[in-house]
Protein backbone atom coordinates (compact mmCIF):
# COMPACT_ATOMS: atom_id res chain seq x y z
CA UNK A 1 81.39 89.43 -96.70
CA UNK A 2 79.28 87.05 -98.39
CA UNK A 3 80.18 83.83 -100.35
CA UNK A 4 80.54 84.56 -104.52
CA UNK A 5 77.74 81.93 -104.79
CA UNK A 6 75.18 84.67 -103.29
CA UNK A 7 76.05 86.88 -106.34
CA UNK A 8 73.55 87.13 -109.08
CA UNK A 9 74.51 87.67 -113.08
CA UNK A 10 75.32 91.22 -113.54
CA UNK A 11 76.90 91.94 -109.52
CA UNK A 12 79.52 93.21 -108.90
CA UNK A 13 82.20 92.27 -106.08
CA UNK A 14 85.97 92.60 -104.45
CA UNK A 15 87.29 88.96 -103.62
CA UNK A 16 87.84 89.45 -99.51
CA UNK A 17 89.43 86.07 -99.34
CA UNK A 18 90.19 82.46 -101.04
CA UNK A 19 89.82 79.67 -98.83
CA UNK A 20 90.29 75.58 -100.16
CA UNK A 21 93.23 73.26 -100.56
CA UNK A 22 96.66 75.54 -101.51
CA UNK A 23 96.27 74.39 -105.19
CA UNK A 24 93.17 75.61 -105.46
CA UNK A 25 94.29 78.80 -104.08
CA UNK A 26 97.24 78.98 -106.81
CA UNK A 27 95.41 77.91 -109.19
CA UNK A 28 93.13 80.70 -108.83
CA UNK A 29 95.79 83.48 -107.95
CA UNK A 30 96.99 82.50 -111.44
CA UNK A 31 93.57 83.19 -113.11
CA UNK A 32 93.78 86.56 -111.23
CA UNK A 33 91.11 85.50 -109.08
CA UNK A 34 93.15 87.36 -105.48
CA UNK A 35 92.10 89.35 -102.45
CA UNK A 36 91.62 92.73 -103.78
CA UNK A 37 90.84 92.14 -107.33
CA UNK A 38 87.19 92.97 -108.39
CA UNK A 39 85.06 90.86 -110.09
CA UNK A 40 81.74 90.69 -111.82
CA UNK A 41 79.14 87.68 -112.11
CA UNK A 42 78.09 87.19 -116.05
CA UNK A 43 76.08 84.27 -115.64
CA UNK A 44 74.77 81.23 -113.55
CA UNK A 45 74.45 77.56 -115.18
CA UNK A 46 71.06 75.91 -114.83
CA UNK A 47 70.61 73.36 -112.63
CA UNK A 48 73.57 74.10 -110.39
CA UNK A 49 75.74 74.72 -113.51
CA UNK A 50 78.96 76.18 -113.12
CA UNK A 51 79.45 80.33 -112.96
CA UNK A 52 80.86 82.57 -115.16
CA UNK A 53 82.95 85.44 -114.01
CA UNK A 54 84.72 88.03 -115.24
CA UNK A 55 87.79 89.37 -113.55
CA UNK A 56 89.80 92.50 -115.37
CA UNK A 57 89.88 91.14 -119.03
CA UNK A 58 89.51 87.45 -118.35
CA UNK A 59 86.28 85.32 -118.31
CA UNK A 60 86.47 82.39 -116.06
CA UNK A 61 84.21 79.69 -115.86
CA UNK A 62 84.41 77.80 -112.34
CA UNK A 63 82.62 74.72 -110.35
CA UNK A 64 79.93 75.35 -107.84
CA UNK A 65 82.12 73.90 -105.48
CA UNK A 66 85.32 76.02 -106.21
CA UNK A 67 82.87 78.77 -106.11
CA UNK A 68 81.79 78.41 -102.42
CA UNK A 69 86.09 78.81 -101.79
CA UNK A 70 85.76 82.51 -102.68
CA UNK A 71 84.42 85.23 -100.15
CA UNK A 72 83.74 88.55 -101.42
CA UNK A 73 82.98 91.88 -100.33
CA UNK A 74 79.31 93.59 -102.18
């Protein structure tokens, strides 16, 4: 397991776990970001810029910090 801020653009992942405050966690699970789910890295802002995922169909752009809440599997 490795945190989804080691991922670079184009990797590809399964989310292991989603750790932070519960509505963090919600909101997430409502995003589809949920143990199990797979998950590619599109692109990484500059200058500790927020990331861009993709999970299924939906494009997601999240915080550094809510980033560092996500542990996925390689």
């Amino acid at each position: 397991m490795c945190p989804l801020l080691e991922l670079l653009p184009g990797d590809e992942a399964t989310v292991a776990t989603v750790d932070g405050d519960p509505a963090l966690r919600q909101r997430l699970a409502a995003l589809g970001v949920r143990p199990g789910r797979p998950l590619r890295l599109m692109r990484r802002g500059a200058m500790a810029g927020p990331l861009h995922l993709r999970v299924g169909t939906t494009d997601i752009v999240l915080r550094r910090g809510h980033a560092r809440a996500i542990l996925v599997h390689r």
